[in-house]
C-alpha atoms as a PDB file:
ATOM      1  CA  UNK A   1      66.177 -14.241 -10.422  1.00  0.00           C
ATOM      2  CA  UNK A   2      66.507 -16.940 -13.175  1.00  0.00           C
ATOM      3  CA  UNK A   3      63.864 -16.536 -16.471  1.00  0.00           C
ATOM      4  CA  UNK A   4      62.113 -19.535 -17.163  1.00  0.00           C
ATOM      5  CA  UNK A   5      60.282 -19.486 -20.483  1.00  0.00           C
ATOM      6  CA  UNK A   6      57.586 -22.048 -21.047  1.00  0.00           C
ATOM      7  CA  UNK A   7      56.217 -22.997 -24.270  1.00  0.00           C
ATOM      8  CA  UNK A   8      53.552 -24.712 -25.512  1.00  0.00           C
ATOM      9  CA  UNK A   9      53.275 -28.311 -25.735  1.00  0.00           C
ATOM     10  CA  UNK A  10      52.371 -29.832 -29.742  1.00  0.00           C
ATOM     11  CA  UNK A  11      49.042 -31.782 -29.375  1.00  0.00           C
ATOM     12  CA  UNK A  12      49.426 -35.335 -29.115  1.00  0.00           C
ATOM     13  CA  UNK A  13      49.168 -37.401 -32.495  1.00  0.00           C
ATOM     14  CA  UNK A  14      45.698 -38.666 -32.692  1.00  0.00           C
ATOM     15  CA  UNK A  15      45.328 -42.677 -32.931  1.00  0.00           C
ATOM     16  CA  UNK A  16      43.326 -43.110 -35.782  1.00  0.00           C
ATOM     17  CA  UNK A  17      43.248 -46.593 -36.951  1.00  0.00           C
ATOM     18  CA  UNK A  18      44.920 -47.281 -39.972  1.00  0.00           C
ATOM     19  CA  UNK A  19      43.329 -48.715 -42.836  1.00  0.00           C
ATOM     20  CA  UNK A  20      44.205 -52.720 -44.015  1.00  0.00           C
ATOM     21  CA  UNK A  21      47.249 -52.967 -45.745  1.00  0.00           C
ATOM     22  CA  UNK A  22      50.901 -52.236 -45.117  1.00  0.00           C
ATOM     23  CA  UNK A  23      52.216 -50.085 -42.330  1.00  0.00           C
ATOM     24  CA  UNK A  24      53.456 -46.213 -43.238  1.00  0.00           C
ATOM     25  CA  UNK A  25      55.889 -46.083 -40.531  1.00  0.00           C
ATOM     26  CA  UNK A  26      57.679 -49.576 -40.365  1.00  0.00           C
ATOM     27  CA  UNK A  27      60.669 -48.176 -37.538  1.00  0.00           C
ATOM     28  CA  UNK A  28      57.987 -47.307 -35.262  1.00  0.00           C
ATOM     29  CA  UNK A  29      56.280 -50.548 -35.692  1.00  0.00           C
ATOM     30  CA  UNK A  30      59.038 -52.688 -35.326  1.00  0.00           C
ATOM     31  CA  UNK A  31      59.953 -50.908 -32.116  1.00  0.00           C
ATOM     32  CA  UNK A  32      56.523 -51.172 -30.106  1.00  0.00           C
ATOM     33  CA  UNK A  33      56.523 -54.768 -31.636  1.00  0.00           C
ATOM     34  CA  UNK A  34      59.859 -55.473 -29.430  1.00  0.00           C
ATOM     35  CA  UNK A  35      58.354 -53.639 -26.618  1.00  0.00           C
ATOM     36  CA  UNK A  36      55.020 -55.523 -26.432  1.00  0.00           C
ATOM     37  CA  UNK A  37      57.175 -58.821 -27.070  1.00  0.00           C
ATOM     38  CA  UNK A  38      58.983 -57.562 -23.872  1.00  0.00           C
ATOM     39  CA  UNK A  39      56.190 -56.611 -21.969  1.00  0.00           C
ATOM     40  CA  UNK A  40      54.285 -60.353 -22.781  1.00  0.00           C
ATOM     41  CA  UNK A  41      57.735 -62.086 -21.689  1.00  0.00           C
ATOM     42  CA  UNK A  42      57.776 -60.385 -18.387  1.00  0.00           C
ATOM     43  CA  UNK A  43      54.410 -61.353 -17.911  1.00  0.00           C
ATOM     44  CA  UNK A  44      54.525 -64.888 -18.741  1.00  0.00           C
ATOM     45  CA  UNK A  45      57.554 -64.301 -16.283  1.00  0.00           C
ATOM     46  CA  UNK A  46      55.929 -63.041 -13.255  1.00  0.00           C
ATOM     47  CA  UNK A  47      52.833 -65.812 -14.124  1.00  0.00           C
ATOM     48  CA  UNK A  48      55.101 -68.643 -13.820  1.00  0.00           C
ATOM     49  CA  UNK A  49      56.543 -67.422 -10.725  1.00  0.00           C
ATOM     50  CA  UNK A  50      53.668 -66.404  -8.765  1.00  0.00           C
ATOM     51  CA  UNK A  51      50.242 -67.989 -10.879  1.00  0.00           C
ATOM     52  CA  UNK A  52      50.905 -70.932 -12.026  1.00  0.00           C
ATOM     53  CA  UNK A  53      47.562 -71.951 -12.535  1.00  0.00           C
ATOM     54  CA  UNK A  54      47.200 -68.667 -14.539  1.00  0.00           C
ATOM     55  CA  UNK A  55      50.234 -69.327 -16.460  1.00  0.00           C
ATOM     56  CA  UNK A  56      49.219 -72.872 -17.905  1.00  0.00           C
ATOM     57  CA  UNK A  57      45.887 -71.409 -18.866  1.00  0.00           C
ATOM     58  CA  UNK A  58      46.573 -68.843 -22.062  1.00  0.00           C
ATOM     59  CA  UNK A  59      45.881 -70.160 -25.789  1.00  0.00           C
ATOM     60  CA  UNK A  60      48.130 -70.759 -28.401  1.00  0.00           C
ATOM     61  CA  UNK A  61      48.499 -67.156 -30.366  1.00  0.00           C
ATOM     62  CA  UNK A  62      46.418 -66.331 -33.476  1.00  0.00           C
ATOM     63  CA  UNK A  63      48.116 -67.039 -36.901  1.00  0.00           C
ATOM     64  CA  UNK A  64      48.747 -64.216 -39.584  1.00  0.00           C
ATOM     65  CA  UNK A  65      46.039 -65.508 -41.675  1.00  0.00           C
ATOM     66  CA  UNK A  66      43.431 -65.240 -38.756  1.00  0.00           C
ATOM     67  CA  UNK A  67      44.884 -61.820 -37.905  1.00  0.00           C
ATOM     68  CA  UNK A  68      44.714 -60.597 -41.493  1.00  0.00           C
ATOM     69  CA  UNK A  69      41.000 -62.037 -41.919  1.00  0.00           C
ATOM     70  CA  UNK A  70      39.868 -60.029 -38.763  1.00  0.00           C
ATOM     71  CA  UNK A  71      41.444 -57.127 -40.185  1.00  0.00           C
ATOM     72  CA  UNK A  72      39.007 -57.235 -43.298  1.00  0.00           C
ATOM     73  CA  UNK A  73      36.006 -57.790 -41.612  1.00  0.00           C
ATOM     74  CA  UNK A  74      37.055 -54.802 -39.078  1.00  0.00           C
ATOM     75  CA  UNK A  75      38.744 -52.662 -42.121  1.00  0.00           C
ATOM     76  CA  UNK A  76      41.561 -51.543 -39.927  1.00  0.00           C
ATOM     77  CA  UNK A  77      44.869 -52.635 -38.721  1.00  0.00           C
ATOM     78  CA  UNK A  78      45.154 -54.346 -35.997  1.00  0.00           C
ATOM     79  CA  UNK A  79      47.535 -52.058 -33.951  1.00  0.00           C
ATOM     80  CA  UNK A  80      51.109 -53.870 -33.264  1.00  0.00           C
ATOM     81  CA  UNK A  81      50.945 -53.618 -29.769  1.00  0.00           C
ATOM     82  CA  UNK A  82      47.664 -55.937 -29.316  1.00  0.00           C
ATOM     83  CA  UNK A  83      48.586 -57.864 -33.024  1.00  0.00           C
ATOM     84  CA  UNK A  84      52.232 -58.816 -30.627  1.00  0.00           C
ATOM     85  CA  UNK A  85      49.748 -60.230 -28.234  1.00  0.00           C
ATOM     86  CA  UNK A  86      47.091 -61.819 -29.860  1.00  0.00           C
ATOM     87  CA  UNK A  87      50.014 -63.786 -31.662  1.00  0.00           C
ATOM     88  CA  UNK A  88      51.597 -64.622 -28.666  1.00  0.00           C
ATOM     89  CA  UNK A  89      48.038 -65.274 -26.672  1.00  0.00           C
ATOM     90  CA  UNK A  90      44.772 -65.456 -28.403  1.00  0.00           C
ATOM     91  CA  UNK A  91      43.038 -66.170 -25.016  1.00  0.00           C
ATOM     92  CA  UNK A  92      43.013 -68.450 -22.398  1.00  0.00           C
ATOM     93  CA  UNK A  93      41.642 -71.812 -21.899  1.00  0.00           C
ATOM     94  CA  UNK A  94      38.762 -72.417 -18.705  1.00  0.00           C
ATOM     95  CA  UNK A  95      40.994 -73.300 -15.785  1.00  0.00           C
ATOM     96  CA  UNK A  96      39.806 -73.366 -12.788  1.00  0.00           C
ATOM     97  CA  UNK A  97      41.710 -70.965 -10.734  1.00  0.00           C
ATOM     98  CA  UNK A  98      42.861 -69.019 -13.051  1.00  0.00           C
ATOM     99  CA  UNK A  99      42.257 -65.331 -14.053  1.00  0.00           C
ATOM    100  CA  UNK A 100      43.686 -64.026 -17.443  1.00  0.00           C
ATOM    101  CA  UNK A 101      41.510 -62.554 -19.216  1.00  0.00           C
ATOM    102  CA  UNK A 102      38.029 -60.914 -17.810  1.00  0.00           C
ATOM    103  CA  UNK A 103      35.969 -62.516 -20.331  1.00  0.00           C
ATOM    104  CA  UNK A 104      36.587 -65.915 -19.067  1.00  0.00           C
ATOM    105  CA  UNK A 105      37.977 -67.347 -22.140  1.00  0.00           C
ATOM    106  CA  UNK A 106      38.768 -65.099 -25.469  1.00  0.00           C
ATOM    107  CA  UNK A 107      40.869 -62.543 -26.622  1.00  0.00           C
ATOM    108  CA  UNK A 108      39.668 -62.771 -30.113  1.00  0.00           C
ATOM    109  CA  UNK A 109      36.286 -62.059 -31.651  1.00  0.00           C
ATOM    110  CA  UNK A 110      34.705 -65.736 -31.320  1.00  0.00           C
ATOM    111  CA  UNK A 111      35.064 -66.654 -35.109  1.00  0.00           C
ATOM    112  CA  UNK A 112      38.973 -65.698 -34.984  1.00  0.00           C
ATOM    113  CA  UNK A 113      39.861 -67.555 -31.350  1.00  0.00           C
ATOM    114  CA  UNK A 114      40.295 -71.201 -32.422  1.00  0.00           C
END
């Protein structure tokens, strides 16, 4: 009979938002940056294809200076994944039909959503 040791696991890395101001661990950014870029495209994707209705509704994205004026009032960084979005999407515009967001309308704090 085979001896399979197993050992313990490392906790997971707690997601404690960062505070305002530049990123500590740029590589790691820049990667979940392409992935949520990815992600968004394959949604816009499968929205053109199969909700169309759903697809014309989403907002223009947020600008940097909106993103970094949220971040002060919050006093944390916006977290790439959901910064990637909010630039590409900042929420989506009352279409009838259409389904994008469950708030019926912003992805953005109402001051920040344009």
């Amino acid at each position: 009979m085979r001896r399979v040791d197993v050992l313990p696991r490392a906790p997971a890395r707690m997601a404690w938002p960062e505070p305002v101001g530049p990123s500590e661990r740029p590589l790691e950014d820049a990667v979940q940056a392409r992935q949520a870029t990815e992600a968004w495209q394959r949604i816009e994707s499968w929205l053109r294809r199969h909700a169309p209705t759903t697809h014309a509704a989403p907002k223009s994205g947020a600008s940097e200076a909106q993103l970094a004026a949220l971040e002060e009032v919050i006093g944390v960084r916006i977290p790439v994944p959901l910064r990637v979005l909010w630039r590409q999407c900042a929420g989506s515009r009352d279409v009838r039909g259409a389904g994008l967001f469950p708030d019926h309308g912003w992805a953005l704090w109402e001051p920040w959503n344009g």
